[in-house]
Protein backbone atom coordinates (compact mmCIF):
# COMPACT_ATOMS: atom_id res chain seq x y z
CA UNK A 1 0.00 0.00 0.00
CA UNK A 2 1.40 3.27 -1.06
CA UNK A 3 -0.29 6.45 -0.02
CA UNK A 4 -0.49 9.52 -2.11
CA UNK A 5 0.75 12.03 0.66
CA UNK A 6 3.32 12.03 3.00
CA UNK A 7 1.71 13.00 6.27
CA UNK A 8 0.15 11.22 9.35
CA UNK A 9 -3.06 10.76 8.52
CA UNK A 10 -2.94 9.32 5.72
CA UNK A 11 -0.81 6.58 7.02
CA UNK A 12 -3.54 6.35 9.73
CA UNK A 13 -5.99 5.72 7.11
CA UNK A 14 -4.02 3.00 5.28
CA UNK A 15 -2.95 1.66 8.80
CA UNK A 16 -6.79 1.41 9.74
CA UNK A 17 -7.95 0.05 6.28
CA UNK A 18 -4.77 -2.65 6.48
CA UNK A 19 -6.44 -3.27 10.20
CA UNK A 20 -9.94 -4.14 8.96
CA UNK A 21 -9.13 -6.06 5.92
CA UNK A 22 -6.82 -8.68 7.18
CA UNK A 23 -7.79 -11.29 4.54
CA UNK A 24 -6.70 -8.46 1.51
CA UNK A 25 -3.43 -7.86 3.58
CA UNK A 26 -1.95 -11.72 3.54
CA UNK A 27 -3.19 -11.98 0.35
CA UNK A 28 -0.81 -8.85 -0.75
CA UNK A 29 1.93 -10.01 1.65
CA UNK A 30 1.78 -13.93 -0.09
CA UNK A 31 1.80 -11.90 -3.25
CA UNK A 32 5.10 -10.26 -2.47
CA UNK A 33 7.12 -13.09 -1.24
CA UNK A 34 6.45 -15.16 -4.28
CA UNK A 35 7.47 -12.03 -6.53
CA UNK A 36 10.84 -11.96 -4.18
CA UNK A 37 11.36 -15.80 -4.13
CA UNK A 38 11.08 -15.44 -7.98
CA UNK A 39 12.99 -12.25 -8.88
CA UNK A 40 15.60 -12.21 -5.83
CA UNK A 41 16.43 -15.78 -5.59
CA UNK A 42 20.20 -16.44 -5.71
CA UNK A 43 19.66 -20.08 -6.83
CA UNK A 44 17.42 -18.52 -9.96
CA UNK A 45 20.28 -16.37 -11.37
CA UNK A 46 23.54 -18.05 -9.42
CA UNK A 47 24.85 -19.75 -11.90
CA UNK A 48 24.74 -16.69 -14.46
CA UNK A 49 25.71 -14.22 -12.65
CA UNK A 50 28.55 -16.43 -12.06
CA UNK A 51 29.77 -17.05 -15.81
CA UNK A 52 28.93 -13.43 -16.04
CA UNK A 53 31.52 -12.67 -12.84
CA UNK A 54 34.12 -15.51 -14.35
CA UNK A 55 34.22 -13.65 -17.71
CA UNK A 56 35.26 -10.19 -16.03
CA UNK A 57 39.14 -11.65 -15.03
């Protein structure tokens, strides 16, 4: 959740919207760990980045 202004209540209001929709919330937060275990995963890219590395010498 991002929130278009940078001031207290507005992070009050996404705090109390994240409070009362729990369900929406580990739904997002599943979301974002599969996009990390995809993307950041060392095992994914490893190997390439590797050869990539070896090739610099």
């Amino acid at each position: 959740m991002i929130s278009d202004k940078y001031d207290t209540e507005s992070y009050s209001q996404l705090m109390d919207f994240a409070s009362e929709n729990r369900a929406l919330m580990d739904e997002i937060g599943a979301a974002g760990r599969r996009l990390g275990e995809d993307q950041f995963n060392y095992k994914k890219y490893g190997n390439k980045l590797s050869d990539f590395l070896g090739k610099l010498k």
